[in-house]
N, C-alpha and C. Protein backbone atom coordinates (compact mmCIF):
# COMPACT_ATOMS: atom_id res chain seq x y z
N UNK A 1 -107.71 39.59 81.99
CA UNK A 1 -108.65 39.81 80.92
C UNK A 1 -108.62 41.28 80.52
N UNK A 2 -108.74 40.89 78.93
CA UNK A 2 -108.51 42.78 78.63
C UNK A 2 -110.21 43.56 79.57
N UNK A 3 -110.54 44.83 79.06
CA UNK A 3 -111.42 45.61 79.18
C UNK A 3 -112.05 45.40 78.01
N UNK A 4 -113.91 45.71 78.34
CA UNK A 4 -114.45 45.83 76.92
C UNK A 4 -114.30 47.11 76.42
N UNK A 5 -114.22 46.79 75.18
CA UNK A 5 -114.54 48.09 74.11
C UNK A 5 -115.25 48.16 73.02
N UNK A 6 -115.50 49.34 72.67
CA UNK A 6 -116.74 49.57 71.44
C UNK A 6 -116.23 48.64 70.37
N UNK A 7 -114.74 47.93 69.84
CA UNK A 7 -114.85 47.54 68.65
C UNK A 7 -114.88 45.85 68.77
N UNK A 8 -115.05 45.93 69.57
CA UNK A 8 -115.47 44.00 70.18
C UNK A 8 -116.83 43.76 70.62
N UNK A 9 -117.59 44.93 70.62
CA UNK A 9 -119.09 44.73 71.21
C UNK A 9 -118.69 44.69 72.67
N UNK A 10 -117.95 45.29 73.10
CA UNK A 10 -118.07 45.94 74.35
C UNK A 10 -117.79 44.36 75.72
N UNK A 11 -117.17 43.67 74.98
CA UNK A 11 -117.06 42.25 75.74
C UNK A 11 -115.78 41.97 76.04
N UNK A 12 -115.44 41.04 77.10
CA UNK A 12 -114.04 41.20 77.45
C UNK A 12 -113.34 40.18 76.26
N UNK A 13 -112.62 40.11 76.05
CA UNK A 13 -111.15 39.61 75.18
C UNK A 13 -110.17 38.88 76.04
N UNK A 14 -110.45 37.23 75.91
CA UNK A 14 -109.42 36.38 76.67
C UNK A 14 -108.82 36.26 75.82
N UNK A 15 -107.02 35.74 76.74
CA UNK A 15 -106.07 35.90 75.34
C UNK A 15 -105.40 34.80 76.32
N UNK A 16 -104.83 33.52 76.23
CA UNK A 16 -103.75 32.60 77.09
C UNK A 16 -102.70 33.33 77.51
N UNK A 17 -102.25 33.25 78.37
CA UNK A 17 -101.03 33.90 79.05
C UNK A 17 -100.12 33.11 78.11
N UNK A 18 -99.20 33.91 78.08
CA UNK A 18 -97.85 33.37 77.10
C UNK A 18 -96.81 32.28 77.25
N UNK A 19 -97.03 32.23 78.69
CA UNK A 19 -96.09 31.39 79.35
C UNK A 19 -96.27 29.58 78.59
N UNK A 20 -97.98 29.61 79.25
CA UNK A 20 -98.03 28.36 78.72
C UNK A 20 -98.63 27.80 76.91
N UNK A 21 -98.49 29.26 76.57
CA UNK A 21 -99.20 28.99 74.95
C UNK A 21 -98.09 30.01 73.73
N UNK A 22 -97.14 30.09 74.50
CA UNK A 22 -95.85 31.03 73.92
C UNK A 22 -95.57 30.55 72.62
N UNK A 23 -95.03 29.04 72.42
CA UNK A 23 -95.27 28.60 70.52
C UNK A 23 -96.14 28.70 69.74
N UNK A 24 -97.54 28.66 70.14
CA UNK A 24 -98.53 28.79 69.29
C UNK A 24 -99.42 30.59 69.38
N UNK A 25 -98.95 31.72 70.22
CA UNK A 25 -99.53 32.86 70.50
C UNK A 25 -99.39 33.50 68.97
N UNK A 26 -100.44 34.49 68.60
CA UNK A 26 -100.83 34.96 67.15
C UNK A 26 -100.09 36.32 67.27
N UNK A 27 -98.74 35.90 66.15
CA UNK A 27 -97.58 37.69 66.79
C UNK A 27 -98.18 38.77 66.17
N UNK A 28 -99.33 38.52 65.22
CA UNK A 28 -100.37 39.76 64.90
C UNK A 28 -101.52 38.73 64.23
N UNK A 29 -102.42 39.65 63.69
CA UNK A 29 -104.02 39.40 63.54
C UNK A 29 -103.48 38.88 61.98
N UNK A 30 -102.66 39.36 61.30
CA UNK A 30 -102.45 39.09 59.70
C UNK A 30 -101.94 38.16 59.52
N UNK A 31 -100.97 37.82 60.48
CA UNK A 31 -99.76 36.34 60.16
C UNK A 31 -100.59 35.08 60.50
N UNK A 32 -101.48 35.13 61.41
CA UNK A 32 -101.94 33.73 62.30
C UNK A 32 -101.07 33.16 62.71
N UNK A 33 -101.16 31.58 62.60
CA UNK A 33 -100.76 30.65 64.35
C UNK A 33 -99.52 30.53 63.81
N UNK A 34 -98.50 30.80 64.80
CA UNK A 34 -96.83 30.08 64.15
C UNK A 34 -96.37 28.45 64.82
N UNK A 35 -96.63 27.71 64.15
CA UNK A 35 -96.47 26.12 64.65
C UNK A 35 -95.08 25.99 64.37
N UNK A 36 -94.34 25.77 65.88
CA UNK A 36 -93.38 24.78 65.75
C UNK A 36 -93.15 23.43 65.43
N UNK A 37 -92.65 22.95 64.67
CA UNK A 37 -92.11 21.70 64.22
C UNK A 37 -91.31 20.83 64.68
N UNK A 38 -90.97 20.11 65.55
CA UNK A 38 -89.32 19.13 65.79
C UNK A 38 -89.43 18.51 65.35
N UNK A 39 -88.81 17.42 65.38
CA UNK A 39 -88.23 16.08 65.06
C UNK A 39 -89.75 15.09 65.59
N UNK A 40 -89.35 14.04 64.93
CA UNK A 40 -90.50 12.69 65.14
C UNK A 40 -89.76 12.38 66.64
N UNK A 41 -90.86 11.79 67.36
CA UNK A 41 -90.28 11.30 69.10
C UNK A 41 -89.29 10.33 68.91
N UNK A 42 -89.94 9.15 66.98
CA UNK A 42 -89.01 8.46 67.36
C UNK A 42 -87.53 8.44 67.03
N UNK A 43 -87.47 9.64 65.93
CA UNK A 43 -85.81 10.13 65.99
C UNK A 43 -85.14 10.73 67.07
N UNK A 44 -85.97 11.54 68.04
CA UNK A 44 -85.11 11.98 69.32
C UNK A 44 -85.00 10.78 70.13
N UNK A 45 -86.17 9.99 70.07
CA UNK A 45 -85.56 8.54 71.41
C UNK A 45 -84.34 7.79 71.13
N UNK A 46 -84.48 7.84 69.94
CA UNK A 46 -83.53 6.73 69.32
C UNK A 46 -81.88 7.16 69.07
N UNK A 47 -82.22 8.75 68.70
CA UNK A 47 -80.76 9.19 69.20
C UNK A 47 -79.94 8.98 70.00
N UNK A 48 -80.29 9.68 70.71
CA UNK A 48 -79.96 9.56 72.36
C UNK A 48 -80.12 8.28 73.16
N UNK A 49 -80.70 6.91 72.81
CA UNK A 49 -80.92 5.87 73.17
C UNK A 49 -80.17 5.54 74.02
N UNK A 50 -78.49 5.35 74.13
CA UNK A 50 -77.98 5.34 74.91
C UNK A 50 -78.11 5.93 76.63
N UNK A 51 -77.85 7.27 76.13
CA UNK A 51 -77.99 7.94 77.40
C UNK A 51 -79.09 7.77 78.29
N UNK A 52 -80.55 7.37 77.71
CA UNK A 52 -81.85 7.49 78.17
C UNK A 52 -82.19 6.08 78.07
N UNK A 53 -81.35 4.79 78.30
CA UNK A 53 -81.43 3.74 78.92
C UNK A 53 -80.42 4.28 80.54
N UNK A 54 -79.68 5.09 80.13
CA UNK A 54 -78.62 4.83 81.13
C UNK A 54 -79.50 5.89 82.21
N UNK A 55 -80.27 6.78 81.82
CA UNK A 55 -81.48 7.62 82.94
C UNK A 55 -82.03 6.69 83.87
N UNK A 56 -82.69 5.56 82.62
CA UNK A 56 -83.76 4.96 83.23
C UNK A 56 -83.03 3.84 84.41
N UNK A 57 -81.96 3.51 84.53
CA UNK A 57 -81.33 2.36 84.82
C UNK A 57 -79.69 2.67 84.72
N UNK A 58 -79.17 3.36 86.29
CA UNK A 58 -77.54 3.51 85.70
C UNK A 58 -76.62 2.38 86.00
N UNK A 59 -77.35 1.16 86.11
CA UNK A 59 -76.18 -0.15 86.03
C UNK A 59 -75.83 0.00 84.56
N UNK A 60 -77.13 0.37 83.62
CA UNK A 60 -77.25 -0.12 81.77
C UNK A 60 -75.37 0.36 81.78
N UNK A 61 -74.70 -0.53 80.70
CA UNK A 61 -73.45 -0.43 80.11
C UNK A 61 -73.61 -0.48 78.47
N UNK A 62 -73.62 0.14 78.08
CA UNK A 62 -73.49 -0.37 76.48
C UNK A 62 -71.49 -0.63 76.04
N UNK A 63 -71.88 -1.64 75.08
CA UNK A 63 -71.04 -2.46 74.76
C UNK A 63 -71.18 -2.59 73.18
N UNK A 64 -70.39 -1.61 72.22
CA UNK A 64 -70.35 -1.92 70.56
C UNK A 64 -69.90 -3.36 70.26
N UNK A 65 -69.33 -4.04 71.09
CA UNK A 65 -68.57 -5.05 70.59
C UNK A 65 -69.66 -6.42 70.87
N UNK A 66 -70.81 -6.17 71.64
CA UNK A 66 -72.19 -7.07 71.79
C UNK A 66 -73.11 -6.72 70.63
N UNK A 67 -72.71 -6.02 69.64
CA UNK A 67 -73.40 -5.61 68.58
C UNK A 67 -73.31 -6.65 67.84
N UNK A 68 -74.25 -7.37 66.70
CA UNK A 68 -73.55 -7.92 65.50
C UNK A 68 -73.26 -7.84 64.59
N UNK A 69 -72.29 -8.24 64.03
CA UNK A 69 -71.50 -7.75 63.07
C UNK A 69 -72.14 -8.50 61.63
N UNK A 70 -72.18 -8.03 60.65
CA UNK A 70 -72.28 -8.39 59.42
C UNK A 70 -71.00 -8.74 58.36
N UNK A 71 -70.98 -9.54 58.41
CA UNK A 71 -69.91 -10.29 57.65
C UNK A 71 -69.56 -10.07 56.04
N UNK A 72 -68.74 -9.61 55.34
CA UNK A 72 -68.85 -9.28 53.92
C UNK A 72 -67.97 -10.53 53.46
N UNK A 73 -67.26 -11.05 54.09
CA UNK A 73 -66.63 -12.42 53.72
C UNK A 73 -66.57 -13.75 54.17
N UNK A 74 -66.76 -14.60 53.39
CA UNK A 74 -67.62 -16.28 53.91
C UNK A 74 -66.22 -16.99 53.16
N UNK A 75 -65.54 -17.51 54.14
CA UNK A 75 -66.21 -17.86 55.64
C UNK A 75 -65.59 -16.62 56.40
N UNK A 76 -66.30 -16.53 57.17
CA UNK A 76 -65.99 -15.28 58.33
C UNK A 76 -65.13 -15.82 59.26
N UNK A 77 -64.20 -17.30 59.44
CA UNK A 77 -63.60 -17.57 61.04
C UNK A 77 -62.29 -17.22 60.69
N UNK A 78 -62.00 -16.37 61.61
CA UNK A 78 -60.20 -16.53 61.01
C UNK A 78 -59.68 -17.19 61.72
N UNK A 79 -58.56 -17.30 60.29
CA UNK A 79 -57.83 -18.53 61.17
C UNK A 79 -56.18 -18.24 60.76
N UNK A 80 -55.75 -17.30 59.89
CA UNK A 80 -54.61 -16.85 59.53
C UNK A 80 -54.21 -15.71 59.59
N UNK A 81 -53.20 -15.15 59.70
CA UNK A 81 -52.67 -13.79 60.06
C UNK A 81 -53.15 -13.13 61.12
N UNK A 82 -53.39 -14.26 61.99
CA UNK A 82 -53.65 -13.32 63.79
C UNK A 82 -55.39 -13.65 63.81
N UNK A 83 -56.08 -14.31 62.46
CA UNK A 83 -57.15 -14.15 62.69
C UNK A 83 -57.84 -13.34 62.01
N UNK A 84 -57.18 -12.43 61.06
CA UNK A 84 -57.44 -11.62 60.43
C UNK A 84 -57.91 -12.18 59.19
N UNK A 85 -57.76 -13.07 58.70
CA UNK A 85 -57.57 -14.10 57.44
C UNK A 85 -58.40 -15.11 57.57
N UNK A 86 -59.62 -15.63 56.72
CA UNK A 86 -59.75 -17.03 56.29
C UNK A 86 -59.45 -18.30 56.42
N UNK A 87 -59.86 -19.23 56.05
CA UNK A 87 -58.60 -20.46 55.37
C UNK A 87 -58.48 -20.53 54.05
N UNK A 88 -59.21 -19.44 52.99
CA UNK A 88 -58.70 -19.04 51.61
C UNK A 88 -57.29 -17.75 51.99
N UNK A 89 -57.28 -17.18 52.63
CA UNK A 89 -56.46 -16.43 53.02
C UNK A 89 -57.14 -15.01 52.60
N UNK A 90 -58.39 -14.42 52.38
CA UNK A 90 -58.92 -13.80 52.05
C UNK A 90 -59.34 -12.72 53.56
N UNK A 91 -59.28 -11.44 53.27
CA UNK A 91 -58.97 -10.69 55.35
C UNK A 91 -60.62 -10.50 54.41
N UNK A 92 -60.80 -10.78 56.23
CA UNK A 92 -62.27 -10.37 56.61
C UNK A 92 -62.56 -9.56 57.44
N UNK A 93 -64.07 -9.18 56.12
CA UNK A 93 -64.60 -7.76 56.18
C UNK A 93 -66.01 -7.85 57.42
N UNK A 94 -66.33 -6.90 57.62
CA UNK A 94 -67.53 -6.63 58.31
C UNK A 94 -68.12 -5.31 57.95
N UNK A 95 -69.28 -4.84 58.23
CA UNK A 95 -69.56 -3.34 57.99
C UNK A 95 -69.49 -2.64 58.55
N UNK A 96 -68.88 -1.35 59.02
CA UNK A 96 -68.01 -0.81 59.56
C UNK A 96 -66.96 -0.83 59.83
N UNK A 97 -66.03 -2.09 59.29
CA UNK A 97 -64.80 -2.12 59.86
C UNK A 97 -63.52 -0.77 59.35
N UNK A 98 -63.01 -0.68 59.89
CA UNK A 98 -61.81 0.48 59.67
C UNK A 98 -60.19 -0.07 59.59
N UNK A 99 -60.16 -0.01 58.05
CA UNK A 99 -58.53 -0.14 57.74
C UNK A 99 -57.60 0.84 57.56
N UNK A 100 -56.79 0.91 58.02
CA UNK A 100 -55.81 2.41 58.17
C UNK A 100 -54.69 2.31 57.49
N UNK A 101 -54.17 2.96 56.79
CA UNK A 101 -53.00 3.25 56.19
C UNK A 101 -51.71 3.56 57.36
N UNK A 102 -50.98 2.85 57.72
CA UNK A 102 -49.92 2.60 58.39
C UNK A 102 -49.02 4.13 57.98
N UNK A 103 -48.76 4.13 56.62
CA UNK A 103 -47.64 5.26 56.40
C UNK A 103 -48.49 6.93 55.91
N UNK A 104 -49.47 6.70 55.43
CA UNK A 104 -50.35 8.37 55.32
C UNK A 104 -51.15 8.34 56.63
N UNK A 105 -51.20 7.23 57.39
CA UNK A 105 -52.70 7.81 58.21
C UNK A 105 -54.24 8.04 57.99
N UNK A 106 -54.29 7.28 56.36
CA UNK A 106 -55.70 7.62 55.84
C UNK A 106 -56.44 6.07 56.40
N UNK A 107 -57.69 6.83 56.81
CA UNK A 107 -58.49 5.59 57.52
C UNK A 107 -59.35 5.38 56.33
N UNK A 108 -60.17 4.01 55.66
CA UNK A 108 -61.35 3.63 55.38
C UNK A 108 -62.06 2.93 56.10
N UNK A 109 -63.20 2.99 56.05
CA UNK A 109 -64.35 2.30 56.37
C UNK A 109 -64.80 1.55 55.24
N UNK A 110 -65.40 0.57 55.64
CA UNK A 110 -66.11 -0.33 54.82
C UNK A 110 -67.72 0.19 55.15
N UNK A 111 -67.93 0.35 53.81
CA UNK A 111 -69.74 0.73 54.35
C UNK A 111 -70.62 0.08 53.45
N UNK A 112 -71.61 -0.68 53.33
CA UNK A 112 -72.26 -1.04 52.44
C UNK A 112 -73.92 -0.92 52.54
């Protein structure tokens, strides 16, 4: 605790130790409180979701391919060109899927 003095009415002056009030401490009398901001909890949980199932529980495996897929072409079963194909012969899409250019190397995605 500070000391009193004549321009406080002679009373002591508590101030939080910094340690535990360091984001919100007043860096002068003119600026006031400086509030930090982050992210919503539920954009950091959900980020990281992975990893912080795998904290809670390290059997958890994640698996993209247990995901489901959204289909951009009906019928979705293949049944021609490896499977890649229809029975209109039409290649089926999903969202995200990635087609690559064999001779440039340019990848697309399908995104919708």
């Amino acid at each position: 605790m500070d000391e009193g003095s004549p321009s406080n009415g002679g009373q002591a002056t508590w101030r939080p130790r910094e340690l535990a009030f360091r984001l919100y401490m007043l860096r002068n009398e003119t600026q006031g409180l400086r509030v930090v901001v982050g992210k919503p909890l539920v954009s950091r949980l959900t980020k990281d979701i992975v990893e912080t199932y795998q904290i809670c529980n390290p059997q958890f495996k994640y698996s993209e391919e247990l995901n489901p897929k959204r289909y951009l072409t009906s019928p979705s079963v293949g049944v021609l060109n490896d499977g890649y194909d229809n029975v209109n012969s039409d290649l089926i899409l999903a969202v995200n899927f990635v087609l690559v250019n064999l001779e440039t190397q340019r990848r697309f995605v399908i995104v919708i």
